[in-house]
N, C-alpha and C. Protein backbone atom coordinates (compact mmCIF):
# COMPACT_ATOMS: atom_id res chain seq x y z
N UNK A 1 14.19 -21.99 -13.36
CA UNK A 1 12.77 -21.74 -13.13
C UNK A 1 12.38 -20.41 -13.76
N UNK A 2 11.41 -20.39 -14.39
CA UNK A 2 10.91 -19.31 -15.30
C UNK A 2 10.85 -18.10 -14.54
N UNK A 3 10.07 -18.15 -13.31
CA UNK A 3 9.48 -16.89 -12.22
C UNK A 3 10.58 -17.07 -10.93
N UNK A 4 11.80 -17.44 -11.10
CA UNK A 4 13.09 -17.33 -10.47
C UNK A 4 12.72 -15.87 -9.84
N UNK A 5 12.88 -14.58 -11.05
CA UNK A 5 12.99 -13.37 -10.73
C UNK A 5 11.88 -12.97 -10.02
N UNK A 6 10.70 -13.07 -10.12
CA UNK A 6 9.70 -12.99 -9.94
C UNK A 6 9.56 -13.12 -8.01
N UNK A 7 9.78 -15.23 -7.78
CA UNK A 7 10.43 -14.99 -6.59
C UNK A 7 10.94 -14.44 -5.64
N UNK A 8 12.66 -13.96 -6.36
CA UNK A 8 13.29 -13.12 -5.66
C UNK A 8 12.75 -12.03 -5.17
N UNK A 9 11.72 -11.45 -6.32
CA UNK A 9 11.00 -10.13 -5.44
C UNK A 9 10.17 -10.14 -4.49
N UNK A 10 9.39 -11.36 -4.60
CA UNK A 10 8.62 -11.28 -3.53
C UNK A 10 9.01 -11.72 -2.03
N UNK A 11 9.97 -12.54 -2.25
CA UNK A 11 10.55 -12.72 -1.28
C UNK A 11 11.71 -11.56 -0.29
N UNK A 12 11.80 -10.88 -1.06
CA UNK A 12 12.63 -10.05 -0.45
C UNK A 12 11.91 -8.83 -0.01
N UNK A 13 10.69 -8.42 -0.66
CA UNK A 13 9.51 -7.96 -0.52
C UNK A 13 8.48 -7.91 1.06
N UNK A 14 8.55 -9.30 0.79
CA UNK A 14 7.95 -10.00 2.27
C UNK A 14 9.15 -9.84 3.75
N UNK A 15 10.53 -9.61 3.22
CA UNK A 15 11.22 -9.63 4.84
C UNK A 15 11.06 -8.16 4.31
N UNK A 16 11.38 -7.32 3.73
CA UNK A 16 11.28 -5.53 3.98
C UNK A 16 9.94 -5.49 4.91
N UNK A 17 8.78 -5.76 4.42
CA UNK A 17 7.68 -5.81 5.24
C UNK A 17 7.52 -6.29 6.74
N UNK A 18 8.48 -7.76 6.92
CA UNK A 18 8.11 -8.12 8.16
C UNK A 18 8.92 -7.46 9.15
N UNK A 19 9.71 -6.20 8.68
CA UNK A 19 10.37 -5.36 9.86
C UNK A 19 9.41 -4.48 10.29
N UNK A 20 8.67 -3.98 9.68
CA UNK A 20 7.47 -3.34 9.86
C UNK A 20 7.79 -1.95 10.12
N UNK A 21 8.50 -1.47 8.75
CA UNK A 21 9.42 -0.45 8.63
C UNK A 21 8.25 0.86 7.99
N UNK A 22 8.83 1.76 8.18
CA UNK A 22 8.06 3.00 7.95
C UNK A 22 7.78 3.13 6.36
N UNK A 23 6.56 4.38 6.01
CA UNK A 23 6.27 4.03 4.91
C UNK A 23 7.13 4.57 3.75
N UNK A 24 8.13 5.61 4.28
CA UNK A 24 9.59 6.25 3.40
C UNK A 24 10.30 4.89 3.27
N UNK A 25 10.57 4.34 4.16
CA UNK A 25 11.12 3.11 4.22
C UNK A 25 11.25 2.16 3.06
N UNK A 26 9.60 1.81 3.32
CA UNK A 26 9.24 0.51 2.14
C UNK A 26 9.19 1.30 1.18
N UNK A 27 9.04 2.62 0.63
CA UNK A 27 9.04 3.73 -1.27
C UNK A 27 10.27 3.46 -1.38
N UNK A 28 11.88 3.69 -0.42
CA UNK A 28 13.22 3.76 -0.93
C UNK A 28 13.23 1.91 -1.14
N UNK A 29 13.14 1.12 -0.38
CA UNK A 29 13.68 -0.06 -0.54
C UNK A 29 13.16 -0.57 -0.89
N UNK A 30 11.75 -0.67 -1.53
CA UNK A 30 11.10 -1.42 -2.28
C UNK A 30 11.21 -1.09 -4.01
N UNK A 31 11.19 0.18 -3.89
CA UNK A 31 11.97 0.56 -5.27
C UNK A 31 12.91 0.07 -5.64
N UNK A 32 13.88 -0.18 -4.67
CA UNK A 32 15.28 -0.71 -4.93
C UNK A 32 14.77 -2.14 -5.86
N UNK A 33 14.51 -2.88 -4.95
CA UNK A 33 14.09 -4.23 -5.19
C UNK A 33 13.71 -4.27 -6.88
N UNK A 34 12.32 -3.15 -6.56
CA UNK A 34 11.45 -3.77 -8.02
C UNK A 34 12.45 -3.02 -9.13
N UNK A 35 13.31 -1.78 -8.83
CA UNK A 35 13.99 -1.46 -9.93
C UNK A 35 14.80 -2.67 -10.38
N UNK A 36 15.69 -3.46 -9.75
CA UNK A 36 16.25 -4.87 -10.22
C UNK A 36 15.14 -5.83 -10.87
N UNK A 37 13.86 -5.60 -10.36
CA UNK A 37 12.92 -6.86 -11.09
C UNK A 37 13.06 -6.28 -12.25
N UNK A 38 12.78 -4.93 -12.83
CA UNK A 38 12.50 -4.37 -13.68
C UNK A 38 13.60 -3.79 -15.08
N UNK A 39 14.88 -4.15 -14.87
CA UNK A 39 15.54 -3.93 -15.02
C UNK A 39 16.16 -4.49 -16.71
N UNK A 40 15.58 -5.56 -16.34
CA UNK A 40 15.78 -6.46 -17.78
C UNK A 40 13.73 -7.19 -18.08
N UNK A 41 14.06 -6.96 -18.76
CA UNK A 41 12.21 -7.73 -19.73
C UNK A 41 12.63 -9.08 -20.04
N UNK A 42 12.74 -9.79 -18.88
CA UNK A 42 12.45 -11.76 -19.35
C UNK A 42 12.00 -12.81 -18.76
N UNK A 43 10.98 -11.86 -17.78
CA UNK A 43 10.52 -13.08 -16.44
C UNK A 43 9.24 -12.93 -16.52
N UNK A 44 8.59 -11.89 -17.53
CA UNK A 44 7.12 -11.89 -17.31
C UNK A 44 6.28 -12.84 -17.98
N UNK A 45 5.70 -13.57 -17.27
CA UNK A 45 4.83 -14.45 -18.01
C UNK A 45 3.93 -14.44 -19.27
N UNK A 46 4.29 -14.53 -20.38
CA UNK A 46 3.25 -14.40 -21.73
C UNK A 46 1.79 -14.09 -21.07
N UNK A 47 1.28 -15.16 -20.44
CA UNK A 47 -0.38 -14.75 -20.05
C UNK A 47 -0.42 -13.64 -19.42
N UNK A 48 0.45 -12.74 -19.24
CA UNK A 48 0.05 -11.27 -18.25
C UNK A 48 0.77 -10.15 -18.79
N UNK A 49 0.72 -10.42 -20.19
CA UNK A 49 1.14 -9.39 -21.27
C UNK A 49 -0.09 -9.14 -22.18
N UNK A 50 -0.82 -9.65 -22.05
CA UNK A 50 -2.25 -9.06 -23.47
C UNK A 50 -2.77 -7.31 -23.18
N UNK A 51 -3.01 -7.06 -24.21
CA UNK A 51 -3.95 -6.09 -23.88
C UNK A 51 -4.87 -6.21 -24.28
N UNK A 52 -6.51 -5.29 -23.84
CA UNK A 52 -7.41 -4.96 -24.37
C UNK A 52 -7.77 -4.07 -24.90
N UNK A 53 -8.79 -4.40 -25.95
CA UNK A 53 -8.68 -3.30 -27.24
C UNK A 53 -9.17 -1.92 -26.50
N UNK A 54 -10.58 -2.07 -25.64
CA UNK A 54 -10.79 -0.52 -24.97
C UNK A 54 -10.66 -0.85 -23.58
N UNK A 55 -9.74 -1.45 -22.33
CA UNK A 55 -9.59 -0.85 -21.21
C UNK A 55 -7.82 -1.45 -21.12
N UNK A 56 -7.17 -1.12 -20.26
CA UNK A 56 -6.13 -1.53 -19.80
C UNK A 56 -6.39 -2.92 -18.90
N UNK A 57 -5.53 -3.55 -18.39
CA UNK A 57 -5.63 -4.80 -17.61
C UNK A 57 -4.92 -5.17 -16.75
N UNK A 58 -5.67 -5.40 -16.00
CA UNK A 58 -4.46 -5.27 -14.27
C UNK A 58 -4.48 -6.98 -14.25
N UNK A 59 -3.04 -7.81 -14.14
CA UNK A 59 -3.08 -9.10 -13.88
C UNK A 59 -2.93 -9.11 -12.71
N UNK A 60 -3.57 -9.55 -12.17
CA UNK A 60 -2.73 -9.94 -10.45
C UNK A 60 -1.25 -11.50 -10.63
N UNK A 61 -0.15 -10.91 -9.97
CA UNK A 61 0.92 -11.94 -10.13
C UNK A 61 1.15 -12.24 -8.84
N UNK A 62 0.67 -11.68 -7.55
CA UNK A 62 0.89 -12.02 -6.50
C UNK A 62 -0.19 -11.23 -5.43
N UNK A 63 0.01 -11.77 -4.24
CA UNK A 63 -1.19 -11.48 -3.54
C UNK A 63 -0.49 -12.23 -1.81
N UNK A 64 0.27 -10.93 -1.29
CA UNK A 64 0.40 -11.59 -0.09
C UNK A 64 -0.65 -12.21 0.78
N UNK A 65 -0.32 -13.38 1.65
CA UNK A 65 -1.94 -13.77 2.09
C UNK A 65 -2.27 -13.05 3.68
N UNK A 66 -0.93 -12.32 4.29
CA UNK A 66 -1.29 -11.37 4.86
C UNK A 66 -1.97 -9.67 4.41
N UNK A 67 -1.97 -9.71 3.61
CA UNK A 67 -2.31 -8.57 2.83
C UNK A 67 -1.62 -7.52 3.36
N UNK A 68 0.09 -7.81 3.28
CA UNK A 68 0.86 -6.34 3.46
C UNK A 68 1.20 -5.92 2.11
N UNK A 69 0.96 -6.99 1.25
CA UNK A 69 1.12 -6.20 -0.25
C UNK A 69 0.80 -7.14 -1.48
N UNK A 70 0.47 -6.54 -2.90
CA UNK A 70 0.03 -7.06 -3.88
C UNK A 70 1.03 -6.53 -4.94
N UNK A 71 0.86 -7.39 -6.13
CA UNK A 71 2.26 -7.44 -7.41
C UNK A 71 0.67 -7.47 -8.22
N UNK A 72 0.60 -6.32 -9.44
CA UNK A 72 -0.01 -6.66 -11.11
C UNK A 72 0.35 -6.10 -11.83
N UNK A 73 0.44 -6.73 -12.95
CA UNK A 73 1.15 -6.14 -14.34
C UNK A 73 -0.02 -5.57 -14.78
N UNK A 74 0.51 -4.07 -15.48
CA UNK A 74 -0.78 -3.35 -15.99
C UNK A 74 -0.42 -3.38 -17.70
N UNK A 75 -0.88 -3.94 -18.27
CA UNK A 75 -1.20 -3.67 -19.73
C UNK A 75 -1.74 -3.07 -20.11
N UNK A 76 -0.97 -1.79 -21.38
CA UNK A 76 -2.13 -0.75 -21.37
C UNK A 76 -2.23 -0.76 -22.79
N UNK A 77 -2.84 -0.99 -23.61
CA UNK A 77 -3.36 -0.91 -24.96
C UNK A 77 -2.69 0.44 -25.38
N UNK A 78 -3.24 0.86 -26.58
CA UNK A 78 -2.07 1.94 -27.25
C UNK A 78 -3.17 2.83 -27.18
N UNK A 79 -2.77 4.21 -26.34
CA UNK A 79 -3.33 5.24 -26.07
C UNK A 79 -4.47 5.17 -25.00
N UNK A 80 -4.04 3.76 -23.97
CA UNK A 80 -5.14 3.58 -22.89
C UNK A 80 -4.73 4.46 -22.03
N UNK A 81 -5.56 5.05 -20.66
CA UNK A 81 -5.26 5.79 -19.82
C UNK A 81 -5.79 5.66 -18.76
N UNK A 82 -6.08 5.93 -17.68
CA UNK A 82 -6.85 6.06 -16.11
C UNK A 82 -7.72 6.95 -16.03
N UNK A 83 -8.22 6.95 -15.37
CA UNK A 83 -9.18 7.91 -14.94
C UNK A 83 -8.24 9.01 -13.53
N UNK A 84 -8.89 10.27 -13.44
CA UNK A 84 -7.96 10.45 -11.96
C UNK A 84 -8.57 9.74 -10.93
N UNK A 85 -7.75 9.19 -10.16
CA UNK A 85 -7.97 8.00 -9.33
C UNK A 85 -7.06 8.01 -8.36
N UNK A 86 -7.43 7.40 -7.16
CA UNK A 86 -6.60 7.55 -5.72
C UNK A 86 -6.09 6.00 -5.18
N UNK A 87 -5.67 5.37 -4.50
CA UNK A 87 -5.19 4.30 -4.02
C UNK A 87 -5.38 3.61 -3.02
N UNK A 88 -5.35 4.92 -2.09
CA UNK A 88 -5.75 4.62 0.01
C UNK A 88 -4.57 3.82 0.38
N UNK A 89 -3.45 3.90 -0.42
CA UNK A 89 -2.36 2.61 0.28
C UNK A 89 -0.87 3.47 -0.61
N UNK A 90 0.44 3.06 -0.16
CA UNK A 90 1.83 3.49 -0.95
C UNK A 90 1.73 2.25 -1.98
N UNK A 91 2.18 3.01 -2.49
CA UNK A 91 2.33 1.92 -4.10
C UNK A 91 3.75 2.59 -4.82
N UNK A 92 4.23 1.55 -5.26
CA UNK A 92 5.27 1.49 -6.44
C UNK A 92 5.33 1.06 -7.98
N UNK A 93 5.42 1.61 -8.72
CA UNK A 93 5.43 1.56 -10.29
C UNK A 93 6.54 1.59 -10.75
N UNK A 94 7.10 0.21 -11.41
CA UNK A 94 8.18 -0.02 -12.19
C UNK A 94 7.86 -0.28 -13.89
N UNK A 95 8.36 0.06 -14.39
CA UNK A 95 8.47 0.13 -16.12
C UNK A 95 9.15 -0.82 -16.76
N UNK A 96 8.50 -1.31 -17.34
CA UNK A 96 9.04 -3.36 -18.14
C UNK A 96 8.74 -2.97 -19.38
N UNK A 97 8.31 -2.25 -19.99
CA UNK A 97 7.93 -2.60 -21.30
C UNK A 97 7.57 -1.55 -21.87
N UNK A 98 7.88 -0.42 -22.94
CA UNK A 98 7.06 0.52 -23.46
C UNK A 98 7.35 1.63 -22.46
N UNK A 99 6.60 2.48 -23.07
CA UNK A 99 6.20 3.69 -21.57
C UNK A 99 4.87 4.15 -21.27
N UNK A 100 5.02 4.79 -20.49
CA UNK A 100 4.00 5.76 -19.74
C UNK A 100 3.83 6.58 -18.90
N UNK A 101 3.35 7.47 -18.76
CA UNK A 101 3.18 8.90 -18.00
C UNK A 101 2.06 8.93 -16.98
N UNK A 102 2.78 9.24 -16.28
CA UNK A 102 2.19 9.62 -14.58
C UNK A 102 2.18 10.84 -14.16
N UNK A 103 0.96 11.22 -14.43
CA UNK A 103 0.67 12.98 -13.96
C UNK A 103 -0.07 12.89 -12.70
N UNK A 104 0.90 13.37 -12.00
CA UNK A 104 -0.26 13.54 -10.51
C UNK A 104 -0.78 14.69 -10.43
N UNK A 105 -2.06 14.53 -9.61
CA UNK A 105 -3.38 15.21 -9.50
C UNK A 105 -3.24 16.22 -8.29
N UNK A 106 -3.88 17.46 -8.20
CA UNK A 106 -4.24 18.39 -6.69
C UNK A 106 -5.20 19.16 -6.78
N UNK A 107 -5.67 18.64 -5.33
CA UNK A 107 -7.38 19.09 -5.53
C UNK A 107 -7.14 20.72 -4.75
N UNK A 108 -8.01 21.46 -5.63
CA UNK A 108 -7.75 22.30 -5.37
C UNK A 108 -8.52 23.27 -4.37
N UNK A 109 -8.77 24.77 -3.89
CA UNK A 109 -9.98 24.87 -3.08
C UNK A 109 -11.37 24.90 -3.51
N UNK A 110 -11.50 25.05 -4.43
CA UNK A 110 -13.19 24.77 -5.59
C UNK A 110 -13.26 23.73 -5.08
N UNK A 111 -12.23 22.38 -4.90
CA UNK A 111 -12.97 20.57 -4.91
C UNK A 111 -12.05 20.21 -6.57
N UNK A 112 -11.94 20.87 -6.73
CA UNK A 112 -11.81 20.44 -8.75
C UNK A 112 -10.22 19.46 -8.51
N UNK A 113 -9.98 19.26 -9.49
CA UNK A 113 -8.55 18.45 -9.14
C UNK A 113 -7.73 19.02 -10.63
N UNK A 114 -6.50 19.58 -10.52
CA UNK A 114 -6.00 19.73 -11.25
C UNK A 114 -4.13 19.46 -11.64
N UNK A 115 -4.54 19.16 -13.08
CA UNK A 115 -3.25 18.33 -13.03
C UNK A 115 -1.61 19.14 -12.86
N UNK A 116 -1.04 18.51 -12.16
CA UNK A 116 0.33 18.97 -12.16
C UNK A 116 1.42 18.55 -12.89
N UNK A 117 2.50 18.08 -12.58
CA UNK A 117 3.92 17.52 -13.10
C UNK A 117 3.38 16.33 -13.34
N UNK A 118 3.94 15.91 -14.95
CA UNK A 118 4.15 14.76 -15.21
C UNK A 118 5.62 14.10 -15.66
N UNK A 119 5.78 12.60 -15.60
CA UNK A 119 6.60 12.31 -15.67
C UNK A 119 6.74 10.76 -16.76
N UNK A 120 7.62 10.68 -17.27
CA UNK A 120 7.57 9.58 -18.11
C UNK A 120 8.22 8.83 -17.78
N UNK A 121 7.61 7.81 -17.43
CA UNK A 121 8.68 6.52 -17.04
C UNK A 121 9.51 5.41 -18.25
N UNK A 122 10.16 5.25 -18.45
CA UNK A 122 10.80 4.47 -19.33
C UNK A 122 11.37 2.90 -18.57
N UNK A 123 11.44 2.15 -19.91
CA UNK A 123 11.91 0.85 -19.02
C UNK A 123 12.94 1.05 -17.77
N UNK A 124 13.12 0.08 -16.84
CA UNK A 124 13.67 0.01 -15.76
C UNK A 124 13.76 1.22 -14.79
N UNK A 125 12.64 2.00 -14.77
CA UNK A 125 12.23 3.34 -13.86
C UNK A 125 11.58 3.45 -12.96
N UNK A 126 11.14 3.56 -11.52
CA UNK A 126 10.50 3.19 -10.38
C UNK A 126 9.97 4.66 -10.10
N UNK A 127 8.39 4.54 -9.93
CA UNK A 127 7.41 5.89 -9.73
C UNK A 127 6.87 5.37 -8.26
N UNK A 128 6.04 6.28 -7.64
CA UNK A 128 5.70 5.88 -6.32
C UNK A 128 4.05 7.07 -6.40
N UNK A 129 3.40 6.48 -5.52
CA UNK A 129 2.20 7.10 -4.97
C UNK A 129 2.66 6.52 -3.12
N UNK A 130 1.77 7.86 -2.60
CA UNK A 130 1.45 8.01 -1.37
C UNK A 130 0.00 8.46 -0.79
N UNK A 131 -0.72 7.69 0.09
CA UNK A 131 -1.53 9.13 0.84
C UNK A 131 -0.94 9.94 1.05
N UNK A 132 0.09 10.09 1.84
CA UNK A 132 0.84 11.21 2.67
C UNK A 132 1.28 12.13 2.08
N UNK A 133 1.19 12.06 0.49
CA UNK A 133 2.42 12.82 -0.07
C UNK A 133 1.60 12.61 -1.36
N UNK A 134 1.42 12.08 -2.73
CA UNK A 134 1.13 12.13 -3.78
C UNK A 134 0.04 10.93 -4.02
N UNK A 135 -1.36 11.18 -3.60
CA UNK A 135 -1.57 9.89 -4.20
C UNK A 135 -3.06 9.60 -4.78
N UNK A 136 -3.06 10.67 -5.95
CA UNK A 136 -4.34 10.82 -6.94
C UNK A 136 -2.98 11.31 -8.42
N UNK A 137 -3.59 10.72 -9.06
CA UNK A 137 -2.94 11.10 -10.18
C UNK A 137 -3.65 10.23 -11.88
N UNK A 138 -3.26 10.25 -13.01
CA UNK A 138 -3.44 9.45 -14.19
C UNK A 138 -2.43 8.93 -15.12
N UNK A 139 -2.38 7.90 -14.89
CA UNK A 139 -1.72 7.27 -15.50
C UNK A 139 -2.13 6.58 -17.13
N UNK A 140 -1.00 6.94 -18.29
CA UNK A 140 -1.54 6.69 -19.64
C UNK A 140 -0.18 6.03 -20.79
N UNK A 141 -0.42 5.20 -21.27
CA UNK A 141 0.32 4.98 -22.47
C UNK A 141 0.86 5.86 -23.11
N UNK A 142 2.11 5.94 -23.25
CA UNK A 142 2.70 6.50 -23.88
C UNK A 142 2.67 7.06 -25.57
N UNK A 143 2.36 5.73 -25.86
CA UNK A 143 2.26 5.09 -27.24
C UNK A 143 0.67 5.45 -28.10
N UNK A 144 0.77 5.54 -28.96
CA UNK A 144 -0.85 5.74 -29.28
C UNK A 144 -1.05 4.05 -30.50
N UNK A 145 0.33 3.47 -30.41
CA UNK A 145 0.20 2.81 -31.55
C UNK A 145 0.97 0.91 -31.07
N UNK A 146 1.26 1.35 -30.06
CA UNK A 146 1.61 0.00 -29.63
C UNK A 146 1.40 -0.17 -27.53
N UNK A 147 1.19 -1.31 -27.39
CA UNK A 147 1.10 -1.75 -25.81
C UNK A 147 2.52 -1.48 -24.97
N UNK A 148 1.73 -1.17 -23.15
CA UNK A 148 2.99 -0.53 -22.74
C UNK A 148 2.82 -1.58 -21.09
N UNK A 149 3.88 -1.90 -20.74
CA UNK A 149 3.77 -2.85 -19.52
C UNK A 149 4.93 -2.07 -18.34
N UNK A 150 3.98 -2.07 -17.31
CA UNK A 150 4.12 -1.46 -16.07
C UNK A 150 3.80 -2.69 -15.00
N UNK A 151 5.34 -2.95 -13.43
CA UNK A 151 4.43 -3.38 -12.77
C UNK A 151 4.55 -2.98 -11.48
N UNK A 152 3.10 -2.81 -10.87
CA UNK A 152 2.93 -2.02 -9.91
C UNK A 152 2.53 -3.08 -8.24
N UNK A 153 2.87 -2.31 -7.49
CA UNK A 153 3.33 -2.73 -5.88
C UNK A 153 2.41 -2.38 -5.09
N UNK A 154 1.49 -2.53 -4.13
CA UNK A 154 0.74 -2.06 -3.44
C UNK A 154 1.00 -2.23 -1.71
N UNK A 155 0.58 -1.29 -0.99
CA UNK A 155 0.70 -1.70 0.22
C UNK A 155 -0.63 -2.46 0.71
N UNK A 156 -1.34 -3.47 0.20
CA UNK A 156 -2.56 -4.60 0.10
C UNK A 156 -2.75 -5.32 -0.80
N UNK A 157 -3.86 -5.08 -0.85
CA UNK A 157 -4.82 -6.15 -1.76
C UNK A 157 -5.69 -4.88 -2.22
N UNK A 158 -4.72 -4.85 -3.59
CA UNK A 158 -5.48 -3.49 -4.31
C UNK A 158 -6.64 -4.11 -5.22
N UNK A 159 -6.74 -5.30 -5.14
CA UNK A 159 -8.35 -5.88 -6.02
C UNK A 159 -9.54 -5.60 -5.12
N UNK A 160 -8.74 -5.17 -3.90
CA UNK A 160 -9.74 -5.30 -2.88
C UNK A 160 -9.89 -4.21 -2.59
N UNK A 161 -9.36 -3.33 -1.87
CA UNK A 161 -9.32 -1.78 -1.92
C UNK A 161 -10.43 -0.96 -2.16
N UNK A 162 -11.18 -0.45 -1.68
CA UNK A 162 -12.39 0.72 -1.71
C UNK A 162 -11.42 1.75 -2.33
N UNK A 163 -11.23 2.27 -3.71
CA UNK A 163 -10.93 3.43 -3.53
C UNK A 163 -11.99 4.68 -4.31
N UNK A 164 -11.06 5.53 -5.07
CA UNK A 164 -11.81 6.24 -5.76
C UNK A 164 -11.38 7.29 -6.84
N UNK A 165 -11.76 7.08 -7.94
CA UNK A 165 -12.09 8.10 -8.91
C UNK A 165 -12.77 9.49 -8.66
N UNK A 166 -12.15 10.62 -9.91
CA UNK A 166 -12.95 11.75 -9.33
C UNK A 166 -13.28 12.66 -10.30
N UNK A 167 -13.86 12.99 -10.42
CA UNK A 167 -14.35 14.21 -11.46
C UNK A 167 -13.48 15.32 -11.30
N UNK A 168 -12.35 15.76 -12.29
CA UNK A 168 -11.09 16.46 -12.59
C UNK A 168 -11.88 17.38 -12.19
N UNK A 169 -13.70 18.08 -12.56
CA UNK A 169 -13.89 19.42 -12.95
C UNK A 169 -14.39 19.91 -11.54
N UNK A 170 -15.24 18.70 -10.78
CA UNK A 170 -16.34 19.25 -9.75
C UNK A 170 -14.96 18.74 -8.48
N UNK A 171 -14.25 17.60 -9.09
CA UNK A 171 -13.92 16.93 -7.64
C UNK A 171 -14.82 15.76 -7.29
N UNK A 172 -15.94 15.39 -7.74
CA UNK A 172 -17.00 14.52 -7.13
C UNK A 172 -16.30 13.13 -7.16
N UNK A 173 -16.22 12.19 -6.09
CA UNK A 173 -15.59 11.25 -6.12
C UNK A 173 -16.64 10.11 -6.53
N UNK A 174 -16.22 8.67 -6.57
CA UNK A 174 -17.31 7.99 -7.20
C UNK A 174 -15.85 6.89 -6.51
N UNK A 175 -16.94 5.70 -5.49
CA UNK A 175 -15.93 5.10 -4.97
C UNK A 175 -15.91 3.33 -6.04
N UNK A 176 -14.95 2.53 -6.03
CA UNK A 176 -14.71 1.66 -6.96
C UNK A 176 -13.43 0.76 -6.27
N UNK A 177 -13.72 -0.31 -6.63
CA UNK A 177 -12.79 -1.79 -6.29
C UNK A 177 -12.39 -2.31 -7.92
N UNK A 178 -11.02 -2.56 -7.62
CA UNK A 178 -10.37 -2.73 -9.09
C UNK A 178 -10.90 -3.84 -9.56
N UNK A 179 -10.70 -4.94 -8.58
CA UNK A 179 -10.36 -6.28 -8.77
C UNK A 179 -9.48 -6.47 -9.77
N UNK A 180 -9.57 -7.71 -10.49
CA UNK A 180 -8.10 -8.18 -11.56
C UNK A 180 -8.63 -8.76 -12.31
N UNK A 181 -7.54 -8.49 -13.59
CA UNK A 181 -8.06 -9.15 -15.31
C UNK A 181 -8.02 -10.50 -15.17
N UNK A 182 -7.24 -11.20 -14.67
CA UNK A 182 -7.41 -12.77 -14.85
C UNK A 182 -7.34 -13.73 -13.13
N UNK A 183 -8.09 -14.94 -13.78
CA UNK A 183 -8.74 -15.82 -12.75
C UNK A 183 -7.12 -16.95 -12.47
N UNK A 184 -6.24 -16.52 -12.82
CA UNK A 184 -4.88 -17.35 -12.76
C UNK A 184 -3.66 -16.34 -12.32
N UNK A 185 -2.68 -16.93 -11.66
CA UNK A 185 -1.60 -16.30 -11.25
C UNK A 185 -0.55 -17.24 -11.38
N UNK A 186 0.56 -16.70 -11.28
CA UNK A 186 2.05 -17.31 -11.56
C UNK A 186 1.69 -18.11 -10.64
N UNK A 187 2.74 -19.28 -10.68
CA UNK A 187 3.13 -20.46 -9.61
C UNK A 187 4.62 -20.06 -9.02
N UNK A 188 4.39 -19.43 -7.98
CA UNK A 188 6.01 -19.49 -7.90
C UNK A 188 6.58 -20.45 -6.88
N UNK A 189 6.25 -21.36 -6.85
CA UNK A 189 6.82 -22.03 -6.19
C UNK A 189 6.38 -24.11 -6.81
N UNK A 190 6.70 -23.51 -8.14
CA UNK A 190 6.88 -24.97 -8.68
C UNK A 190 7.83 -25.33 -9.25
C-alpha cells in the first residue's frame, strides 16, 4: 500500500495522544515517530508535492476527527517564506525534501518582535514550536532556486485555528485561519 508509512504515523500518533500525555511528552515522542516518517522520501503522495509560483502550500494529509491533531505537507517554492506568525497549539516539523530555516521570533518590551536563533533543518530533522516555550517564529526555503518539502504536526486542526501574524517592527498582530491548499486528502485506508 502506497500510504503504508503514512498510516503507521498516524496511527501511532493517535495512541501517543489517547494517553493524554503532557505536552513535553507528545514534542519527545512525536518527534520520534515523525523523525522515522521522515527519514526516507517515498511515501509522499505526488499530488502534495507542487509548489506555487508566489505562496507556499499547505496540503492537508490528515485531519484527526477528534481534533487532537493535524498532518500537512508544506511546499515551499524557491525562496518562499512565512510571515512571523504564531500557532496557539505544539507543533512538530519534520524535513522530507530540500531544506529550510526556522528562525524563531521574541517580542520584545517596545511590542516589536525580533529575530533570534535560526536553524536549518535538513532531510530527516524534527523542529518543534510551543506556546509555552517557542512559538512565533519564520519559516523559509532554503533554496532560492529549487522547492523544499516539510511535514508538519499540529496539536488540532490548524486549517482551523485563529491564529496570528505580526508586524516584526510595531508587534501589531493581524489574526488569520490557514485553511489548506487542496480539496483532497490521502486515503489511508484503502
Amino acid at each position: 500500500m502506497q500510504n503504508e508509512k503514512l498510516l503507521t504515523f498516524v496511527q501511532g500518533m493517535s495512541r501517543l495522544l489517547q494517553s493524554n500525555p503532557t505536552e513535553p511528552t507528545i514534542l519527545k515522542e512525536g518527534a520520534e515517530l515523525l523523525a522515522t516518517l521522515v527519514q526516507k522520501d517515498d511515501w509522499l503522495p505526488e499530488m502534495f508535492t507542487h509548489p506555487h509560483p508566489q505562496h507556499y502550500q499547505q496540503y492537508l494529509l490528515y485531519a484527526d476527527p477528534l481534533d487532537r491533531f493535524s498532518m500537512v505537507s508544506f511546499v515551499w517554492g524557491p525562496g518562499q517564506k512565512t510571515p512571523v506568525h504564531d500557532h496557539m497549539t505544539w507543533g512538530l516539523i519534520g524535513m522530507l525534501r530540500g531544506q529550510e530555516i526556522d528562525t524563531h521570533y521574541f517580542k520584545q518590551a517596545d511590542g516589536s518582535y525580533h529575530a533570534g536563533e535560526s536553524n536549518t533543518l535538513v532531510p530527516g530533522a524534527v523542529g518543534s514550536v510551543s506556546p509555552a516555550t517557542h512559538d512565533v517564529h519564520v519559516v523559509s526555503n532554503y533554496y532560492a532556486d529549487q522547492p523544499s518539502i516539510s511535514i508538519h504536526v499540529y496539536g488540532g486542526n490548524i486549517g482551523r485555528i485563529s491564529r496570528h501574524v505580526f508586524d516584526p517592527v510595531t508587534g501589531a498582530p493581524k489574526d488569520f485561519i490557514s485553511g489548506y491548499s487542496n480539496a483532497v486528502v490521502p486515503n489511508l485506508w484503502n
